[in-house]
C-alpha atoms as a PDB file:
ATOM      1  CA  UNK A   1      18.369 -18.216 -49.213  1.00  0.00           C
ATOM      2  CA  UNK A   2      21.616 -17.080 -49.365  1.00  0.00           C
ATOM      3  CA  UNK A   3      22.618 -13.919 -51.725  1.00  0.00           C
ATOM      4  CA  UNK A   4      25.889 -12.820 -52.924  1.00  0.00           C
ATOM      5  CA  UNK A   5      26.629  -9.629 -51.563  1.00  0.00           C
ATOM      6  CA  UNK A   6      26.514  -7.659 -54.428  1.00  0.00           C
ATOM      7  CA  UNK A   7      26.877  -3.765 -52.642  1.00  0.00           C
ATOM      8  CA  UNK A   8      30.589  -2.569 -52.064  1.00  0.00           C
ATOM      9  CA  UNK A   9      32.160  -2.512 -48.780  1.00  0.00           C
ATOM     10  CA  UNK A  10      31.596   1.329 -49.438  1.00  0.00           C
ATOM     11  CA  UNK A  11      28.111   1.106 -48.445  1.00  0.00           C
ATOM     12  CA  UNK A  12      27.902  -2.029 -45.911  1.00  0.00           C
ATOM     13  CA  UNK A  13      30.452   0.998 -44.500  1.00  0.00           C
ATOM     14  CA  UNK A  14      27.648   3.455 -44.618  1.00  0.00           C
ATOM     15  CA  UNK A  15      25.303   0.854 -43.346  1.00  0.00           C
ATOM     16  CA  UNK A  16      26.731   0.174 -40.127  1.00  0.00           C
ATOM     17  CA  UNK A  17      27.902   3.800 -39.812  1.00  0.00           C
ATOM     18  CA  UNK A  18      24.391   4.560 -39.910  1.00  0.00           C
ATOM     19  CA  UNK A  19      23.274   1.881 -37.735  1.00  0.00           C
ATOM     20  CA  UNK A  20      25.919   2.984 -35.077  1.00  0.00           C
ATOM     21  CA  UNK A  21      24.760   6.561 -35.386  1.00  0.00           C
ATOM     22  CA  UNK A  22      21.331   5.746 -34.794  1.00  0.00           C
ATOM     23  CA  UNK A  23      21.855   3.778 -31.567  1.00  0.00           C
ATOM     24  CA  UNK A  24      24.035   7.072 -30.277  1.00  0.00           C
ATOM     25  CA  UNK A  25      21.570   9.088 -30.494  1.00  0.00           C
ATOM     26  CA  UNK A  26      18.878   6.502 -29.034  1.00  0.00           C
ATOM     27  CA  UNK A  27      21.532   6.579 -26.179  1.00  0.00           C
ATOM     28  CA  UNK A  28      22.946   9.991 -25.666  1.00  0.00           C
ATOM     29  CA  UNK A  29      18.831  10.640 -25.288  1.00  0.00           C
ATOM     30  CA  UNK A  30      18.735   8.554 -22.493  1.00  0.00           C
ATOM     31  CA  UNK A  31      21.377   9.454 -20.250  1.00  0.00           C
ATOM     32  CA  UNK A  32      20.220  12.070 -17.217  1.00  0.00           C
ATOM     33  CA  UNK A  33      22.318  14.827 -18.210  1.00  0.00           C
ATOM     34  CA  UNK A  34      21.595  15.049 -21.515  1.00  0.00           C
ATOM     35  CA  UNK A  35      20.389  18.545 -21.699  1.00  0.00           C
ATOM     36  CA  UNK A  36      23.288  19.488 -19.973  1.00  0.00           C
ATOM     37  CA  UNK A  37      25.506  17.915 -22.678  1.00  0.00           C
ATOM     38  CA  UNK A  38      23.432  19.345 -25.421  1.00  0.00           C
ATOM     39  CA  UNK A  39      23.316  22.918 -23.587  1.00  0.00           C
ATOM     40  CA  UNK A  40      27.320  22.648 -23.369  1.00  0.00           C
ATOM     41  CA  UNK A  41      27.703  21.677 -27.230  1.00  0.00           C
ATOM     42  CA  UNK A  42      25.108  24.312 -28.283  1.00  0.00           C
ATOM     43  CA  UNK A  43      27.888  26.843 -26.593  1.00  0.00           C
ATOM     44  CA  UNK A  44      30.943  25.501 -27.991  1.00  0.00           C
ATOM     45  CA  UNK A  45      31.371  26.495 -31.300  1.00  0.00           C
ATOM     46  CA  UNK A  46      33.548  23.652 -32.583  1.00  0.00           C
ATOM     47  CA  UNK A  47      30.714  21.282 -31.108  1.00  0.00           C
ATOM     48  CA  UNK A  48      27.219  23.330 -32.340  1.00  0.00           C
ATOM     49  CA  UNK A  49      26.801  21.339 -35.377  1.00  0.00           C
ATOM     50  CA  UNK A  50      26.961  18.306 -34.726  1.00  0.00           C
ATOM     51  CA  UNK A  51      24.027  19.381 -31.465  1.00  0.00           C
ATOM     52  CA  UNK A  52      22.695  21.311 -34.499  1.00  0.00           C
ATOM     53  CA  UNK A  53      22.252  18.287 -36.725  1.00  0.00           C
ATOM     54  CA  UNK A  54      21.137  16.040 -33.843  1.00  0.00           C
ATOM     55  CA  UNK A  55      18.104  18.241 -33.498  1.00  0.00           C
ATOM     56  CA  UNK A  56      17.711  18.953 -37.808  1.00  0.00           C
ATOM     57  CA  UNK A  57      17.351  15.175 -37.764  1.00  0.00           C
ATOM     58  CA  UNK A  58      15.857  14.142 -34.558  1.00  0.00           C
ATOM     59  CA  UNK A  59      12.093  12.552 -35.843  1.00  0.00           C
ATOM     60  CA  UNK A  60      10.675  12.194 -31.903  1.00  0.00           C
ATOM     61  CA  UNK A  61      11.443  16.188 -31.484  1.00  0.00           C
ATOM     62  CA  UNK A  62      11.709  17.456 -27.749  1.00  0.00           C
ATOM     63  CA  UNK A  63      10.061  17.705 -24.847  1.00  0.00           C
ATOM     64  CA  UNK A  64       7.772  21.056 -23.910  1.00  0.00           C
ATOM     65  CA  UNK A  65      10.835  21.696 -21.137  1.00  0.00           C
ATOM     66  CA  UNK A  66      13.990  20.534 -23.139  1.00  0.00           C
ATOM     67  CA  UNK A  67      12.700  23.107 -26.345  1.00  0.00           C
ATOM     68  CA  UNK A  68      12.380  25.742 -23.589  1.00  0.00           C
ATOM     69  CA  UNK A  69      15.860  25.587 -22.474  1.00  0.00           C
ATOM     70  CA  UNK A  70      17.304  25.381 -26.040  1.00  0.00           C
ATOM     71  CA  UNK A  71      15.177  27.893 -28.187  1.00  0.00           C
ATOM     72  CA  UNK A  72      17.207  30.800 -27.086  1.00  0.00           C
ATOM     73  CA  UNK A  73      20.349  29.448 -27.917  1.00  0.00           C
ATOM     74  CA  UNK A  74      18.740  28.087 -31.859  1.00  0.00           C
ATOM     75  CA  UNK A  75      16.955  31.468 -32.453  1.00  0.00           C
ATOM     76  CA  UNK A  76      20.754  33.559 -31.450  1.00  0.00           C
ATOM     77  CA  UNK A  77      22.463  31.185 -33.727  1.00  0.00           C
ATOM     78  CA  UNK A  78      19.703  31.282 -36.417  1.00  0.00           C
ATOM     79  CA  UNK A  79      20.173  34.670 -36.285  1.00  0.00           C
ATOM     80  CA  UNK A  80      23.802  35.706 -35.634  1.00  0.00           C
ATOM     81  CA  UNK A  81      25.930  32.644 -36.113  1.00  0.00           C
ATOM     82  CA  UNK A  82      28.277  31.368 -38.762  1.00  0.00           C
ATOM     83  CA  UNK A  83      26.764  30.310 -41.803  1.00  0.00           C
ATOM     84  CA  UNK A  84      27.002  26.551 -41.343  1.00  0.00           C
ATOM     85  CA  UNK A  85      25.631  26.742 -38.284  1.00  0.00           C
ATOM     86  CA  UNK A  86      23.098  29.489 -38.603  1.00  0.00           C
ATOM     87  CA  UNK A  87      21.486  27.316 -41.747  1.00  0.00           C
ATOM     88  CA  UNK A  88      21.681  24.538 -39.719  1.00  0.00           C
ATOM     89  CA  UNK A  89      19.474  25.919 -36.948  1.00  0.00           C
ATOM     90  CA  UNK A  90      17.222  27.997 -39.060  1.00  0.00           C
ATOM     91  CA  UNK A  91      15.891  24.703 -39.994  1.00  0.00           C
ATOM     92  CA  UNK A  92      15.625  23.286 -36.878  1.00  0.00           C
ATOM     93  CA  UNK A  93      13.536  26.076 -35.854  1.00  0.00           C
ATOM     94  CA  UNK A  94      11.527  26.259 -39.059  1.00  0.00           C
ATOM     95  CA  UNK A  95      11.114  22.023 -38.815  1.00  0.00           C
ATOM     96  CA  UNK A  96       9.505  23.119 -34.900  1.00  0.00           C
ATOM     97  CA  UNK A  97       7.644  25.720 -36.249  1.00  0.00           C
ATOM     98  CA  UNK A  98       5.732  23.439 -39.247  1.00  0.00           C
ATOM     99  CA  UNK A  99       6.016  19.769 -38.349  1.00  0.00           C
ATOM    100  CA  UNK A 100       5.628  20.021 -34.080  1.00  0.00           C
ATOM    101  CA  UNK A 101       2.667  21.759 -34.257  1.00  0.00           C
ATOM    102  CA  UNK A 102       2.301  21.707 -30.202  1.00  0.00           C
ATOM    103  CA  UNK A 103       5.471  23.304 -30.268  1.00  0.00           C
ATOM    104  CA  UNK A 104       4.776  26.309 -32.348  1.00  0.00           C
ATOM    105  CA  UNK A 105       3.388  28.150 -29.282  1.00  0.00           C
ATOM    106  CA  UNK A 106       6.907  27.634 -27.278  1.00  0.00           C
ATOM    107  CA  UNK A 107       8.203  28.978 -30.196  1.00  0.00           C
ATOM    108  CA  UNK A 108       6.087  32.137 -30.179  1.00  0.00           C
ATOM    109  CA  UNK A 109       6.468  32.639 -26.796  1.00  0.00           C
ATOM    110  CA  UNK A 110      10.203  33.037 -26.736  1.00  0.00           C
ATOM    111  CA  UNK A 111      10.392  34.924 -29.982  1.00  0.00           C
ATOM    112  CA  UNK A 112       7.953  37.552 -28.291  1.00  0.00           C
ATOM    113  CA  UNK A 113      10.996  37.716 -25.420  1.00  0.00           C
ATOM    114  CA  UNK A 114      13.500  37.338 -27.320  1.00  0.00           C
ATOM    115  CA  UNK A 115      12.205  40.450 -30.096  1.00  0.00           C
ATOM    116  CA  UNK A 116      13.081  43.363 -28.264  1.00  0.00           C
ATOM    117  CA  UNK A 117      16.626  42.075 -27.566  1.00  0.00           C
ATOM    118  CA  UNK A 118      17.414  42.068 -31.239  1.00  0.00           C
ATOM    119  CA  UNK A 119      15.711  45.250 -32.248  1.00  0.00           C
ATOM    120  CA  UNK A 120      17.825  47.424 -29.842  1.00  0.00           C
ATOM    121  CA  UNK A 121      20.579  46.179 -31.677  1.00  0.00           C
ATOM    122  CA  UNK A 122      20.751  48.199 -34.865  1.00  0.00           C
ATOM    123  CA  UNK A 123      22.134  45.797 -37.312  1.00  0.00           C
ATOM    124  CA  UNK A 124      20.990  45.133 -40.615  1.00  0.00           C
ATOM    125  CA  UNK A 125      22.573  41.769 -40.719  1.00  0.00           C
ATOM    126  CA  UNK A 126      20.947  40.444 -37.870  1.00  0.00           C
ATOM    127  CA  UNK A 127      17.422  42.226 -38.971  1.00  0.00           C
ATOM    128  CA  UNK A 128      17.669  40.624 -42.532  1.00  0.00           C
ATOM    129  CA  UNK A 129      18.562  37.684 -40.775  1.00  0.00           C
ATOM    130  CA  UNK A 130      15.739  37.960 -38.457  1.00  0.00           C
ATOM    131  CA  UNK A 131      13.258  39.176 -41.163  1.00  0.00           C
ATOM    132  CA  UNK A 132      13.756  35.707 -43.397  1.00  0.00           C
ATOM    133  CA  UNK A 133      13.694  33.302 -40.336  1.00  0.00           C
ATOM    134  CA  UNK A 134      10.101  35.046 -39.377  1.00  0.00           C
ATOM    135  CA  UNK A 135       9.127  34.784 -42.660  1.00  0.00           C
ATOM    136  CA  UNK A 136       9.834  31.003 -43.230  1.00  0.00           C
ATOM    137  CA  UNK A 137       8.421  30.204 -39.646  1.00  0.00           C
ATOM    138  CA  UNK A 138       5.461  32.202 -40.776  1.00  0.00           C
ATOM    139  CA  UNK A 139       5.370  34.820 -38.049  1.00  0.00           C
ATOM    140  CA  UNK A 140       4.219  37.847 -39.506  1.00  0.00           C
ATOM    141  CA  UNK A 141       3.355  40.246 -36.545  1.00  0.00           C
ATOM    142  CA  UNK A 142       6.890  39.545 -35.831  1.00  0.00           C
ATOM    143  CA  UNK A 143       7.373  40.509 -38.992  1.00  0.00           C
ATOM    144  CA  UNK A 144       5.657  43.297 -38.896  1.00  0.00           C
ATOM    145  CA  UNK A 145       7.425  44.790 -35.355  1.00  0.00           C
ATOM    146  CA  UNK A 146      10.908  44.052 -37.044  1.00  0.00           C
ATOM    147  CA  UNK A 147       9.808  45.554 -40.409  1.00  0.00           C
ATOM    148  CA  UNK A 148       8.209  48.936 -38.548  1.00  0.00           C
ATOM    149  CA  UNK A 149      11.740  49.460 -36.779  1.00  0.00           C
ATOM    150  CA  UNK A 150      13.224  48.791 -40.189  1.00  0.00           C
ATOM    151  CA  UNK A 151      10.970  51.774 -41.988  1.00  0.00           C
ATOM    152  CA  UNK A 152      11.986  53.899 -38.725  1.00  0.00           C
ATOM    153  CA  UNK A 153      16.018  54.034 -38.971  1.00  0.00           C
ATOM    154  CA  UNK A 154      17.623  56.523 -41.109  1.00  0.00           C
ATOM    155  CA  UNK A 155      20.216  53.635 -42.487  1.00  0.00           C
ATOM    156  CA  UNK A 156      19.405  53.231 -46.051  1.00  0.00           C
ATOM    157  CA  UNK A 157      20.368  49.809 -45.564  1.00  0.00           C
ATOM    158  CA  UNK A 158      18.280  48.874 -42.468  1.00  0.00           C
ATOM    159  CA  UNK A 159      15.387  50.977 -44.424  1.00  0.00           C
ATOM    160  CA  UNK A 160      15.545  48.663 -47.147  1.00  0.00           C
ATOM    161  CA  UNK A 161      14.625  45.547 -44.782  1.00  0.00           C
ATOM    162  CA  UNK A 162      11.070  47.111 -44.411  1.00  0.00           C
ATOM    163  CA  UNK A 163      10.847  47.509 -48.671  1.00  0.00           C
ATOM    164  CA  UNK A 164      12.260  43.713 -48.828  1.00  0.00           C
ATOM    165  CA  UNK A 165      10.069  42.244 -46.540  1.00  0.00           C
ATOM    166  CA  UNK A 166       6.610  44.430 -46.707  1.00  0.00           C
ATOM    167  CA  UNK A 167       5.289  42.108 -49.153  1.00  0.00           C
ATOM    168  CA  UNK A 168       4.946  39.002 -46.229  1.00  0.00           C
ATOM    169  CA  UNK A 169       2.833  41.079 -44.485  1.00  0.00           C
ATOM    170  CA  UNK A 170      -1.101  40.234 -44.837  1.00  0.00           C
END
């Protein structure tokens, strides 16, 4: 049967735009240095989100050993990156966190490293930061920690983390 092709070149653009995409990423998956590539891009700012998005939209989701290597690097920018890509990798983390269920543990693990590290810090930026990403990933003796240090500092604005975020405590 033979149809007229009634979609505008517009789409049958986006088509094989999407097709092509879809066999890079197949491919850039395959090649040996990979992480290394991905590692690289995470630490170049004018490359992090497009690595961002590769891992916001990647359905197979990583192995144990590549989410090792790159959870530091999403939880820093999740917490203290630019907006675009600190939104970007929020949901990353929050898509590991809910839909890689095997993964949530890695996740734990290097949040429970990672804590301290962002605590000694004293910012309220980063803590609010911190305090929403916790919440959505549903970590709440993480929470908790962050929250106590909040109630602790004589900054009304750091103070005011621990009233905002009490309530996500059970």
């Amino acid at each position: 049967m033979n149809t007229l092709n009634i979609l505008s070149d517009e789409w049958n653009s986006l088509r094989e735009a999407e097709e092509s995409l879809l066999v890079s990423r197949y491919n850039i998956r395959r090649i040996d240095d990979f992480m290394v590539i991905i590692l690289l891009a995470l630490g170049t700012l004018s490359e992090q989100a497009t690595a961002l998005r590769f891992f916001k939209n990647d359905e197979a989701g990583l192995e144990d050993a590549e989410l090792i290597r790159i959870i530091p690097d999403l939880i820093d920018i999740a917490v203290d990156g630019n907006k675009e890509n600190r939104d970007i990798a929020r949901s990353v983390l929050i898509r590991y966190s809910s839909h890689f269920l095997g993964k949530r543990q890695l996740l734990k693990d290097a949040l429970e490293r990672l804590l301290n590290r962002y605590l000694i810090r004293k910012d309220e930026k980063v803590y609010r930061r911190l305090a929403e990403l916790l919440v959505d990933m549903h970590y709440p003796e993480f929470l908790k920690k962050l929250i106590l240090t909040c109630k602790k500092e004589h900054h009304e604005n750091i103070s005011k983390i621990y009233r905002d975020f009490f309530k996500f405590i059970p």
